[in-house]
PDB file of N, CA and C in Angstrom:
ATOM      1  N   UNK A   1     -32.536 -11.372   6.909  1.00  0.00           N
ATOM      2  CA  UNK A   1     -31.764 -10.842   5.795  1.00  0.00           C
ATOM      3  C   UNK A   1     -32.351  -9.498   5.381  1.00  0.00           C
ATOM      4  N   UNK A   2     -31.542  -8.417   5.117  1.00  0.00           N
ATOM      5  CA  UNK A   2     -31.608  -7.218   4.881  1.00  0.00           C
ATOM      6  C   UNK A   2     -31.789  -7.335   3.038  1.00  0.00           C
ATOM      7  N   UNK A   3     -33.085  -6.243   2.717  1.00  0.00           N
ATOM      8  CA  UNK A   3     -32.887  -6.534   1.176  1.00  0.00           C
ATOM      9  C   UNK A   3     -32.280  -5.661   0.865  1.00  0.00           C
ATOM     10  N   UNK A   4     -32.534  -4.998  -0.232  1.00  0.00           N
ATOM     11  CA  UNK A   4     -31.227  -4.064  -0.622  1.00  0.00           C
ATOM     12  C   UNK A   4     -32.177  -2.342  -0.853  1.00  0.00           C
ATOM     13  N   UNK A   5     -33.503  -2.657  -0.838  1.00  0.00           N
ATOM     14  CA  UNK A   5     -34.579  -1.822  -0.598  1.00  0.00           C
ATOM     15  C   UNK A   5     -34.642  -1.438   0.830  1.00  0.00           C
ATOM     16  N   UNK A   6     -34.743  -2.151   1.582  1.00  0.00           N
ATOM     17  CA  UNK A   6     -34.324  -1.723   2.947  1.00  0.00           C
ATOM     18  C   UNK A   6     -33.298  -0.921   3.554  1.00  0.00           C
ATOM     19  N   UNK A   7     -31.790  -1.227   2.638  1.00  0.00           N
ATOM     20  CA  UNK A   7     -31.127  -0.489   2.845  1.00  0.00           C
ATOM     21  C   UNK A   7     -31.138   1.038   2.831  1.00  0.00           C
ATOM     22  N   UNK A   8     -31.440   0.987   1.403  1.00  0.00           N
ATOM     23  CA  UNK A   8     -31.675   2.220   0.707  1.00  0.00           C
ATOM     24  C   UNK A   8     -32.270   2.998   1.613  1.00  0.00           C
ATOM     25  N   UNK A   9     -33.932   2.446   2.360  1.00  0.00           N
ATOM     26  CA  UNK A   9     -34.566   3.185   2.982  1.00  0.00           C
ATOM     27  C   UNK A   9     -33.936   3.651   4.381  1.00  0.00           C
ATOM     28  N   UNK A  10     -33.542   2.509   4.839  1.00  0.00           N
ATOM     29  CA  UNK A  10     -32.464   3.140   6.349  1.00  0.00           C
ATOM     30  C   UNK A  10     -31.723   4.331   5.818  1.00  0.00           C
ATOM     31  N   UNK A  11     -30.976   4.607   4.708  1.00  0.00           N
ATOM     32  CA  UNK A  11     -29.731   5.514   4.698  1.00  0.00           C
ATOM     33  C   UNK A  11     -30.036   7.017   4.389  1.00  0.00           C
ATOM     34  N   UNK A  12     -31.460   6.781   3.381  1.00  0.00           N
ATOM     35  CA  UNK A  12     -32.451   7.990   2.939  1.00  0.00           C
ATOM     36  C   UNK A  12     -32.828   8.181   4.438  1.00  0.00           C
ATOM     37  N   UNK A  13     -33.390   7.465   5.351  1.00  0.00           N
ATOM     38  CA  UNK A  13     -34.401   8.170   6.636  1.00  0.00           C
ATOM     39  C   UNK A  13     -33.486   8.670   7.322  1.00  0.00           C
ATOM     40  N   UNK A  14     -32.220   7.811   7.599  1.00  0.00           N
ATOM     41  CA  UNK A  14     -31.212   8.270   8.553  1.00  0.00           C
ATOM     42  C   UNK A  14     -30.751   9.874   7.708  1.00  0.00           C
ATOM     43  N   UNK A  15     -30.755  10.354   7.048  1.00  0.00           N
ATOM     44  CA  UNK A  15     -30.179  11.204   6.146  1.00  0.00           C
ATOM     45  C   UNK A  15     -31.366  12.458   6.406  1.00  0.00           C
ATOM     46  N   UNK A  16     -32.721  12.233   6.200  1.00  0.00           N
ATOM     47  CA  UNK A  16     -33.838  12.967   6.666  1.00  0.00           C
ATOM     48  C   UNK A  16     -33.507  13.500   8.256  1.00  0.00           C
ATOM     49  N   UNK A  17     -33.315  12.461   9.013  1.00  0.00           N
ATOM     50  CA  UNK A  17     -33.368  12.489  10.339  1.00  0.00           C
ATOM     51  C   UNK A  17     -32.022  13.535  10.731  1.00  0.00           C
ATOM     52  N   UNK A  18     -30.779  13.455  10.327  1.00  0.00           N
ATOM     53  CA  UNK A  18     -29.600  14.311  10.195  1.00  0.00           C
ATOM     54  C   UNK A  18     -30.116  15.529  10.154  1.00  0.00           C
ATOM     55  N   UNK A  19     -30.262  15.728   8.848  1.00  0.00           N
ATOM     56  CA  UNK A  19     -30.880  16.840   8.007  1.00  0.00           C
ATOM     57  C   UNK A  19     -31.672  17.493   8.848  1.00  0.00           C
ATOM     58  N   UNK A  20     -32.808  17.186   9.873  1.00  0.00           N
ATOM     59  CA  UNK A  20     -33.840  18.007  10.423  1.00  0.00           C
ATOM     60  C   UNK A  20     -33.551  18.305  12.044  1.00  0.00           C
ATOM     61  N   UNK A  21     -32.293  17.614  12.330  1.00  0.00           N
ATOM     62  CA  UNK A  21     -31.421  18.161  13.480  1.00  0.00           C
ATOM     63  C   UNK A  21     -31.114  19.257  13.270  1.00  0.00           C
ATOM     64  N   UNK A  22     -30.328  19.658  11.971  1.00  0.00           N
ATOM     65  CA  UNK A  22     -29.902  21.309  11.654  1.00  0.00           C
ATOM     66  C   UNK A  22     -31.160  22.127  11.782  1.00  0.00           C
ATOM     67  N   UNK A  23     -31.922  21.906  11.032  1.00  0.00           N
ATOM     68  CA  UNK A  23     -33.186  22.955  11.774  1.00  0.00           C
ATOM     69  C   UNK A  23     -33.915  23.264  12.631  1.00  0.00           C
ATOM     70  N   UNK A  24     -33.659  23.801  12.882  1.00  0.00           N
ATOM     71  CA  UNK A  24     -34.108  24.612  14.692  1.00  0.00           C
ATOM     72  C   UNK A  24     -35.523  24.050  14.994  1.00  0.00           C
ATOM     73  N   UNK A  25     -36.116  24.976  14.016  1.00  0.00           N
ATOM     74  CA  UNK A  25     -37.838  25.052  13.811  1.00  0.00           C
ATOM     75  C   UNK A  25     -38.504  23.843  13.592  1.00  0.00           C
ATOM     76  N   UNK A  26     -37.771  22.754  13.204  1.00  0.00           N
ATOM     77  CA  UNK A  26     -37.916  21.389  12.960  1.00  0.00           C
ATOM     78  C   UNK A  26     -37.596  20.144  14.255  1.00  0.00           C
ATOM     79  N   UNK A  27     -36.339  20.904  14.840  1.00  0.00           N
ATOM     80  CA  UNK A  27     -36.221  20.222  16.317  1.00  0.00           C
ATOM     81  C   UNK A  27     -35.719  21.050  17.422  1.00  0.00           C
ATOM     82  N   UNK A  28     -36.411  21.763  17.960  1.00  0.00           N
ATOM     83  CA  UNK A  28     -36.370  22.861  18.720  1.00  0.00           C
ATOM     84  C   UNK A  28     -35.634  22.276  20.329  1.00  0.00           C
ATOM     85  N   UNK A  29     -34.625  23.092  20.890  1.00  0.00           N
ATOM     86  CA  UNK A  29     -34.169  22.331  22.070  1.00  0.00           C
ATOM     87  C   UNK A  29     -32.755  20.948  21.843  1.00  0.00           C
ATOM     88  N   UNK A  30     -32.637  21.178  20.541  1.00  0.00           N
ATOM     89  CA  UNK A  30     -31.207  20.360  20.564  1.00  0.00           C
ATOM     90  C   UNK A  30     -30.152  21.120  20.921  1.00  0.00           C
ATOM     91  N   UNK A  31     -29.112  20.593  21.614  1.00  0.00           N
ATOM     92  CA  UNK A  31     -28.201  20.845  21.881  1.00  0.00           C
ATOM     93  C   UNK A  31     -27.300  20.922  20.691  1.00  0.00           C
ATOM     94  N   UNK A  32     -26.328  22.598  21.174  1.00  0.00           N
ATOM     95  CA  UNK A  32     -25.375  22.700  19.423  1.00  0.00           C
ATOM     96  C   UNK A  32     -24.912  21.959  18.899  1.00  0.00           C
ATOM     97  N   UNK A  33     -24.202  20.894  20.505  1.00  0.00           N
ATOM     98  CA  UNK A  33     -23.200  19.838  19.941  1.00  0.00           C
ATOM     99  C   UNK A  33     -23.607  18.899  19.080  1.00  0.00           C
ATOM    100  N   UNK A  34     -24.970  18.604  18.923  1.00  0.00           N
ATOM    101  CA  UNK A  34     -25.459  17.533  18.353  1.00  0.00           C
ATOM    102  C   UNK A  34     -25.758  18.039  17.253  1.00  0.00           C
ATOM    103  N   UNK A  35     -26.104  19.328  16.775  1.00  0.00           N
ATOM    104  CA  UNK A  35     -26.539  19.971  15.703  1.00  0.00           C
ATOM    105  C   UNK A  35     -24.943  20.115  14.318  1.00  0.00           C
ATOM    106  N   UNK A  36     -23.997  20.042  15.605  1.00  0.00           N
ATOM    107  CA  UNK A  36     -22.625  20.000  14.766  1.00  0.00           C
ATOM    108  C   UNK A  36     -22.056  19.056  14.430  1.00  0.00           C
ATOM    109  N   UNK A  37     -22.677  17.522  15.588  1.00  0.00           N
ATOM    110  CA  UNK A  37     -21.557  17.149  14.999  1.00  0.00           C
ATOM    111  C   UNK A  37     -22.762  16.414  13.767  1.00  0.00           C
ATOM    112  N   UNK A  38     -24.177  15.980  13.624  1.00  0.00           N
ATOM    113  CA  UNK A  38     -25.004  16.345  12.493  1.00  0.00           C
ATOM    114  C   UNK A  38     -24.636  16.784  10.847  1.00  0.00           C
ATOM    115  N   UNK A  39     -23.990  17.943  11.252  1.00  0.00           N
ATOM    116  CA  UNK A  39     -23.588  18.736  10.194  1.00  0.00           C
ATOM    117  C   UNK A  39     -22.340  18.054   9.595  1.00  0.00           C
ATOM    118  N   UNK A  40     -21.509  17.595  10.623  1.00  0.00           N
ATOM    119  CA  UNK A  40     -19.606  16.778  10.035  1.00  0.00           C
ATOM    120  C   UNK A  40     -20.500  15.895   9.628  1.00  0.00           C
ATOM    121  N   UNK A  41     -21.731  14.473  10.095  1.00  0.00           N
ATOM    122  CA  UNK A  41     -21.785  13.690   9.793  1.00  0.00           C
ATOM    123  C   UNK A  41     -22.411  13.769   8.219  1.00  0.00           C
ATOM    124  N   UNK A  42     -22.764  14.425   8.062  1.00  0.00           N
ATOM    125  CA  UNK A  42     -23.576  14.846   6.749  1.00  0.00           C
ATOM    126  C   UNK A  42     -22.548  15.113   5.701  1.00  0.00           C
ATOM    127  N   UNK A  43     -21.892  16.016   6.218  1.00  0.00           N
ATOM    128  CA  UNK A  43     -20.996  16.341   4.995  1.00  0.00           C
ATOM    129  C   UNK A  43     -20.049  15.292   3.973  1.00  0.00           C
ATOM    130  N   UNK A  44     -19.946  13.962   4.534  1.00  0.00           N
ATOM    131  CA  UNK A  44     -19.660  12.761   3.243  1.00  0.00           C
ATOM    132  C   UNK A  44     -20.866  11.403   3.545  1.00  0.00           C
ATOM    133  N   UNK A  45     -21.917  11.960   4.364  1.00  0.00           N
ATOM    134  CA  UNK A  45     -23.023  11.314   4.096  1.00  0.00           C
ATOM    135  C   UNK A  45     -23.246  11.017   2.439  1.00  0.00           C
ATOM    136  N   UNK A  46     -23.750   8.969   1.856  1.00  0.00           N
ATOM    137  CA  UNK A  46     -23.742   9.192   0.759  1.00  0.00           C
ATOM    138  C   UNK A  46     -25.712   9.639   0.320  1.00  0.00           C
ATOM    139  N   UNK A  47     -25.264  10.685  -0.557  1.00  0.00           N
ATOM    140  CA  UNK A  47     -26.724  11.103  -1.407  1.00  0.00           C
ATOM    141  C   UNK A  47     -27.582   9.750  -1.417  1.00  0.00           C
ATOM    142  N   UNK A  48     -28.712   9.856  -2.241  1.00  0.00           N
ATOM    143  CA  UNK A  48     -29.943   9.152  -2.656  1.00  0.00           C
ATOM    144  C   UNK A  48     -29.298   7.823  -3.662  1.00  0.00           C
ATOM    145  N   UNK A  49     -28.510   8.463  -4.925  1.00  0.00           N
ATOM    146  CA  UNK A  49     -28.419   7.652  -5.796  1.00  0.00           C
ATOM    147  C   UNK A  49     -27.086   6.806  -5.394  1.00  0.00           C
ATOM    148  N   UNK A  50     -26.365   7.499  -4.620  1.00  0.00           N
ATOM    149  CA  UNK A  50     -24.947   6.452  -3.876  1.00  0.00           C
ATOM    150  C   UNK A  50     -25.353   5.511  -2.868  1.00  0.00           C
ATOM    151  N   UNK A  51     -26.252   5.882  -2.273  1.00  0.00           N
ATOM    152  CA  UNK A  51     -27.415   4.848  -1.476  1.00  0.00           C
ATOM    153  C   UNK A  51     -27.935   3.652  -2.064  1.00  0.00           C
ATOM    154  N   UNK A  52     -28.364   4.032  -3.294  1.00  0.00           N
ATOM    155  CA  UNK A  52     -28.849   2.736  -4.129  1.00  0.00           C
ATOM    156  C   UNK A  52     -27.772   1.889  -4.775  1.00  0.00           C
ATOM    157  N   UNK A  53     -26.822   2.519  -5.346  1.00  0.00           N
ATOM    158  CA  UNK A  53     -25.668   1.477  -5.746  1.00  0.00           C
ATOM    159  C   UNK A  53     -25.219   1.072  -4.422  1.00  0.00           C
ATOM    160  N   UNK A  54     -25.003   1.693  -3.372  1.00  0.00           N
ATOM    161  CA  UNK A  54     -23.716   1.252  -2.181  1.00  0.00           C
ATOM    162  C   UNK A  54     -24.953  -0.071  -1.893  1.00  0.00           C
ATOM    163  N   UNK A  55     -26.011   0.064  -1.694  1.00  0.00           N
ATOM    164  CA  UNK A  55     -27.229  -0.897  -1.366  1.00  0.00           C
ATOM    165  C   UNK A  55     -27.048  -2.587  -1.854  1.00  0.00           C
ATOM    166  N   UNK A  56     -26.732  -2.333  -3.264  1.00  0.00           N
ATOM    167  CA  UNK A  56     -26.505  -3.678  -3.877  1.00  0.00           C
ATOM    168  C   UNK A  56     -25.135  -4.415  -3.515  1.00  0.00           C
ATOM    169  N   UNK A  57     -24.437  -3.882  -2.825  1.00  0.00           N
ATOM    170  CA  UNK A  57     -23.319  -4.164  -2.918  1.00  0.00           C
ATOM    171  C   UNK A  57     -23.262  -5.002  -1.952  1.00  0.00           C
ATOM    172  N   UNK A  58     -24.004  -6.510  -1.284  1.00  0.00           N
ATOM    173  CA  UNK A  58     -23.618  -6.867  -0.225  1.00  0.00           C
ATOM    174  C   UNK A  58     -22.313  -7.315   0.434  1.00  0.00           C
ATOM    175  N   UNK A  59     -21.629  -7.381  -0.040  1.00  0.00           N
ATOM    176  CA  UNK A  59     -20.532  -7.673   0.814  1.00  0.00           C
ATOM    177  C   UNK A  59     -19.804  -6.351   1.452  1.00  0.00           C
ATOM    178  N   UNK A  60     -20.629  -4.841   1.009  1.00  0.00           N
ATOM    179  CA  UNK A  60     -20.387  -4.341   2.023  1.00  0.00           C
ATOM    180  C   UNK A  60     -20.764  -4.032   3.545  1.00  0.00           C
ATOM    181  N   UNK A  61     -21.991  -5.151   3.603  1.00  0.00           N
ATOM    182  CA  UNK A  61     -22.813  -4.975   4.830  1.00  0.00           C
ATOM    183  C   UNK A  61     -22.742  -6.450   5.485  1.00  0.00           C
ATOM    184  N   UNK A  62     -21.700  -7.122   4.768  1.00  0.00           N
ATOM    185  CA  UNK A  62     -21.665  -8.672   5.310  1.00  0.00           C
ATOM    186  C   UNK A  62     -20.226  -8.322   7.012  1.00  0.00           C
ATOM    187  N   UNK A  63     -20.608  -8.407   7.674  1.00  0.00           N
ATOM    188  CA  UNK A  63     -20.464  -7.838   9.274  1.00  0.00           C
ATOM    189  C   UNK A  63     -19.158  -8.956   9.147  1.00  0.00           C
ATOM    190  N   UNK A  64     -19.395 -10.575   8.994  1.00  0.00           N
ATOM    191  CA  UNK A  64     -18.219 -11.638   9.237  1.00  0.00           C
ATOM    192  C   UNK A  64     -16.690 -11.283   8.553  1.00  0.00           C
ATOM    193  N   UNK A  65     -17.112 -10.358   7.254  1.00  0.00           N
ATOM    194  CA  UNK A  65     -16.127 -10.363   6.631  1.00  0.00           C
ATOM    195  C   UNK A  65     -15.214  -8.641   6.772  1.00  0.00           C
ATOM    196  N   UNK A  66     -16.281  -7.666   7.243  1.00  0.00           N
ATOM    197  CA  UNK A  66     -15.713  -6.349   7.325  1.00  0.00           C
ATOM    198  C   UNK A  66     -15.574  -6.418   8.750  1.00  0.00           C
ATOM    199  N   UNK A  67     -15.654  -6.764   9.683  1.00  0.00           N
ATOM    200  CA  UNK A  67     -14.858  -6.831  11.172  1.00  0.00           C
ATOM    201  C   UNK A  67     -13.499  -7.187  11.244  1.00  0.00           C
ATOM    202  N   UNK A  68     -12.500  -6.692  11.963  1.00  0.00           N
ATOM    203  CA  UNK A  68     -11.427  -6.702  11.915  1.00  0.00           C
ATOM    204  C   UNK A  68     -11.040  -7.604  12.905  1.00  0.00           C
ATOM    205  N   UNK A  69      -9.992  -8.192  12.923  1.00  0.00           N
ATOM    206  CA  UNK A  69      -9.771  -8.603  14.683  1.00  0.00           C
ATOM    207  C   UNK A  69      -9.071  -7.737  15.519  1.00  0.00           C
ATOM    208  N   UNK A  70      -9.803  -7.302  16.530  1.00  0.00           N
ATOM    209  CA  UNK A  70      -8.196  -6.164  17.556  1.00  0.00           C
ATOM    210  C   UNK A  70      -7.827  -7.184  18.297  1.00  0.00           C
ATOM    211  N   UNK A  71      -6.378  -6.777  18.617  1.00  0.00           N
ATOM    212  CA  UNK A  71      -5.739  -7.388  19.439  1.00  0.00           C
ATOM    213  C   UNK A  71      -6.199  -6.860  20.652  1.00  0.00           C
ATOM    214  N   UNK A  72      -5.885  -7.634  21.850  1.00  0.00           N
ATOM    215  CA  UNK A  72      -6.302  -7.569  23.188  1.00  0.00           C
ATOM    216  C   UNK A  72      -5.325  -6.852  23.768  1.00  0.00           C
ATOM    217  N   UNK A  73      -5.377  -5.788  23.840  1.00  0.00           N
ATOM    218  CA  UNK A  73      -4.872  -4.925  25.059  1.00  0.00           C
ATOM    219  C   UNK A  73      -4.844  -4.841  26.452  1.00  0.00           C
ATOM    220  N   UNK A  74      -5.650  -5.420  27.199  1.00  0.00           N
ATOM    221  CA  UNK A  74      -5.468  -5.664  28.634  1.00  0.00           C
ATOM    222  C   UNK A  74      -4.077  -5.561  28.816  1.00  0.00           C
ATOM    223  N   UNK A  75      -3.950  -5.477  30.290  1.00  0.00           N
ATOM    224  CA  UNK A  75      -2.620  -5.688  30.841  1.00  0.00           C
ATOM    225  C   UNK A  75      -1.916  -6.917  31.359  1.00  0.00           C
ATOM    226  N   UNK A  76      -0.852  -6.792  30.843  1.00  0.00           N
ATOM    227  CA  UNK A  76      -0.082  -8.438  31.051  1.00  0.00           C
ATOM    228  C   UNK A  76       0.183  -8.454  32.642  1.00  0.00           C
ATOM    229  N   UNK A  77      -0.184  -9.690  32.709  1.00  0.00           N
ATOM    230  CA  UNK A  77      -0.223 -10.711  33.904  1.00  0.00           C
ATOM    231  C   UNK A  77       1.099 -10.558  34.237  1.00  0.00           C
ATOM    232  N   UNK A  78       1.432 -10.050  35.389  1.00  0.00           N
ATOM    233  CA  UNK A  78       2.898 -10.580  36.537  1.00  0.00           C
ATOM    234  C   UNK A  78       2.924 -12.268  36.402  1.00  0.00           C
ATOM    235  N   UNK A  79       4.022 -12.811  36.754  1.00  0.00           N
ATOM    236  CA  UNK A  79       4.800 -14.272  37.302  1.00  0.00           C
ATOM    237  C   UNK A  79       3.801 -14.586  38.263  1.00  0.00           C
ATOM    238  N   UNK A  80       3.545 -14.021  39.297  1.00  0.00           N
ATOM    239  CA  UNK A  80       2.448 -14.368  40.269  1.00  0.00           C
ATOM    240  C   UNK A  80       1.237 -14.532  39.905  1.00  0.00           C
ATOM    241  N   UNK A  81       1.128 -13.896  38.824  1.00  0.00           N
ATOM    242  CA  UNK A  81      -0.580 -13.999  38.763  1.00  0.00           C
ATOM    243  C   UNK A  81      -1.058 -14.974  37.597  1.00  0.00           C
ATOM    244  N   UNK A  82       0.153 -15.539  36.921  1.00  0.00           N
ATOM    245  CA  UNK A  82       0.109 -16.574  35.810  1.00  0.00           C
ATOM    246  C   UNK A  82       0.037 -17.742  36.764  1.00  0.00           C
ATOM    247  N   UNK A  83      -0.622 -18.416  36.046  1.00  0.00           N
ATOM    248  CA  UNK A  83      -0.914 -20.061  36.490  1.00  0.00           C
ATOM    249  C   UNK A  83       0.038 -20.897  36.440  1.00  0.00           C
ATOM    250  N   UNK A  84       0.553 -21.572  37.134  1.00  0.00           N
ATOM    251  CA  UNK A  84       1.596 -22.612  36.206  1.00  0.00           C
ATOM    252  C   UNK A  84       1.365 -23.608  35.503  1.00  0.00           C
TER     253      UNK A  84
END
């Protein structure tokens, strides 16, 4: 079980870790693409204090209930290839 301190800290480090992709001098040898798309991901990245409320909120991190079901897309079976 994830506490809600834990959270916090994943979303602050992950947020550090973003953050020091944009700087060169900080990670020298990244590729732009990663430096950009960094930058989109950041831009509705939530802050410090939206971190701590979104944190308490478990049922937004409860996985059983925010998974969706997709439907199965494969391709439908021919007459021949169905079983009888």
């Amino acid at each position: 079980m994830t506490l809600p301190y834990e959270r916090v800290n994943a979303v602050k480090n992950t947020r550090r870790f973003l953050i020091s992709l944009l700087v060169p001098s900080m990670t020298p040898k990244v590729p732009r693409a990663v430096r950009m798309e960094a930058r989109r991901l950041l831009k509705h990245y939530p802050w410090d204090m939206e971190a701590e409320a979104l944190a308490h909120m478990e049922h937004l991190f409860d996985i059983e209930h925010t998974e969706q079901k997709k439907p199965h897309l494969g391709r439908r079976r021919t007459k021949k290839e169905r079983k009888p």
